[in-house]
Protein backbone atom coordinates (compact mmCIF):
# COMPACT_ATOMS: atom_id res chain seq x y z
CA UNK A 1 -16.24 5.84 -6.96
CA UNK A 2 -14.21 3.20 -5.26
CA UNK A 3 -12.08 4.41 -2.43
CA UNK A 4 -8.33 4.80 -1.76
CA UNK A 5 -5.47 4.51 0.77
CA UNK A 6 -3.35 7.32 0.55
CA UNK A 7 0.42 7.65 1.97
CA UNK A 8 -0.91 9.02 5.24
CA UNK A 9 -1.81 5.27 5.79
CA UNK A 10 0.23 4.41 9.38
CA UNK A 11 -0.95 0.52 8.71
CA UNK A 12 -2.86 0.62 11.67
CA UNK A 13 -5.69 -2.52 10.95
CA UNK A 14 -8.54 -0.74 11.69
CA UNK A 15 -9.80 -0.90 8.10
CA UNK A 16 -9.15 -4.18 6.40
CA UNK A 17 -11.47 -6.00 9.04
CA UNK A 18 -13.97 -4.27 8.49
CA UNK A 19 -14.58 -4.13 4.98
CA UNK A 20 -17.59 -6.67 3.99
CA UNK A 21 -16.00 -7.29 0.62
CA UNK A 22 -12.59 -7.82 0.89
CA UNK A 23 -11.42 -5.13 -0.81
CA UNK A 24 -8.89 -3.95 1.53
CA UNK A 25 -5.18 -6.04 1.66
CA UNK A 26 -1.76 -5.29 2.66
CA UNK A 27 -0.09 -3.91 -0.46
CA UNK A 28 4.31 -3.07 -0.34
CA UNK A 29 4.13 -0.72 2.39
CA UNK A 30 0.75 0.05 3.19
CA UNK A 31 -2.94 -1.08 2.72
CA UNK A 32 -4.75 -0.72 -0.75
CA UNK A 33 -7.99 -1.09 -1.55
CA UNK A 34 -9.14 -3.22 -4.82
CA UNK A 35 -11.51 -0.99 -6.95
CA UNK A 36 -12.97 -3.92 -8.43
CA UNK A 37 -14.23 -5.29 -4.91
CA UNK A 38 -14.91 -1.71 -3.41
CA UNK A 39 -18.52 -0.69 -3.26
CA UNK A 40 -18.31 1.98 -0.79
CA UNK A 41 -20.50 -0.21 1.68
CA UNK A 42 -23.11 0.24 -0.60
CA UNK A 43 -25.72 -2.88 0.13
CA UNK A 44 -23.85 -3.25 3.95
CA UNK A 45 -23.98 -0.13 5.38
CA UNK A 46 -24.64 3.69 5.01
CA UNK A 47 -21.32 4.64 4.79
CA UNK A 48 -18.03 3.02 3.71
CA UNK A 49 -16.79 1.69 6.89
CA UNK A 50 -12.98 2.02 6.36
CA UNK A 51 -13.24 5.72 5.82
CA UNK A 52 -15.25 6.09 9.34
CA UNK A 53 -12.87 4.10 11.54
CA UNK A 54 -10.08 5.78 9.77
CA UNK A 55 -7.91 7.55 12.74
CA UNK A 56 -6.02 9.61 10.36
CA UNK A 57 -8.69 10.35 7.66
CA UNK A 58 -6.22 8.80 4.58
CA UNK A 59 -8.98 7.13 2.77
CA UNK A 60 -10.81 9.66 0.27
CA UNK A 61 -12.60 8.76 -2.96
CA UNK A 62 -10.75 7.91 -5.69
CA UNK A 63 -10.96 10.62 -8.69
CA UNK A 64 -9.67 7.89 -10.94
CA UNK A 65 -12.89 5.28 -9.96
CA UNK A 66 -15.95 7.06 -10.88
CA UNK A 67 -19.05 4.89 -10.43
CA UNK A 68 -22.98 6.04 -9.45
CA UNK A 69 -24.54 4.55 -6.79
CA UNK A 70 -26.51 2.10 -8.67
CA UNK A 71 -23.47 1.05 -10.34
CA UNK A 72 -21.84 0.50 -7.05
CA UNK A 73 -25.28 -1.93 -6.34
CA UNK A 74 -24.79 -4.20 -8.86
CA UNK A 75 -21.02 -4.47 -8.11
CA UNK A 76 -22.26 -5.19 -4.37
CA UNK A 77 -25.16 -7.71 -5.79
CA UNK A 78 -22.52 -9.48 -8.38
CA UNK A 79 -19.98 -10.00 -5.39
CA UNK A 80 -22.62 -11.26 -2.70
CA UNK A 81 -23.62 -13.98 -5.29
CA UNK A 82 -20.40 -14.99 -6.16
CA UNK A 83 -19.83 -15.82 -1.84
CA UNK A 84 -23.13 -17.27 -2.13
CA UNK A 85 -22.13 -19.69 -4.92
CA UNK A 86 -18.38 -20.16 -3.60
């Protein structure tokens, strides 16, 4: 699954920094996170960064974004060679 900002977002900028893929951008009001570029960390780190630096816990997985783990690999190896090739 890719993750989501929910309401409870208070636009601190803890979390777009720190995503390794980009995923994570101002939206109207508050940050979203693009499930095409969200890989949960997978391939960076052990757990999706955004969601522990968090201070008010508003990112959960996204019931709408379903992916495995190796699904969320490939995503994570197709966007690493796309910066590589940029």
């Amino acid at each position: 699954m890719a993750l989501l900002i929910t309401d409870d977002c208070i636009n601190c900028d803890v979390c777009e920094p720190e995503c390794p893929n980009d995923a994570i951008s101002m939206g109207a009001e508050i940050y979203e996170i693009d499930p095409h570029k969200c890989t949960e960390c997978v391939g960076h780190f052990d757990e999706p960064q955004c969601q522990a630096l968090c201070p008010v816990a508003c990112i959960p997985f996204n019931p709408a974004w379903r992916e495995t783990r190796e699904e969320l690999l490939i995503k994570y190896e197709r966007l690493t060679a796309n910066k590589n090739t940029a």
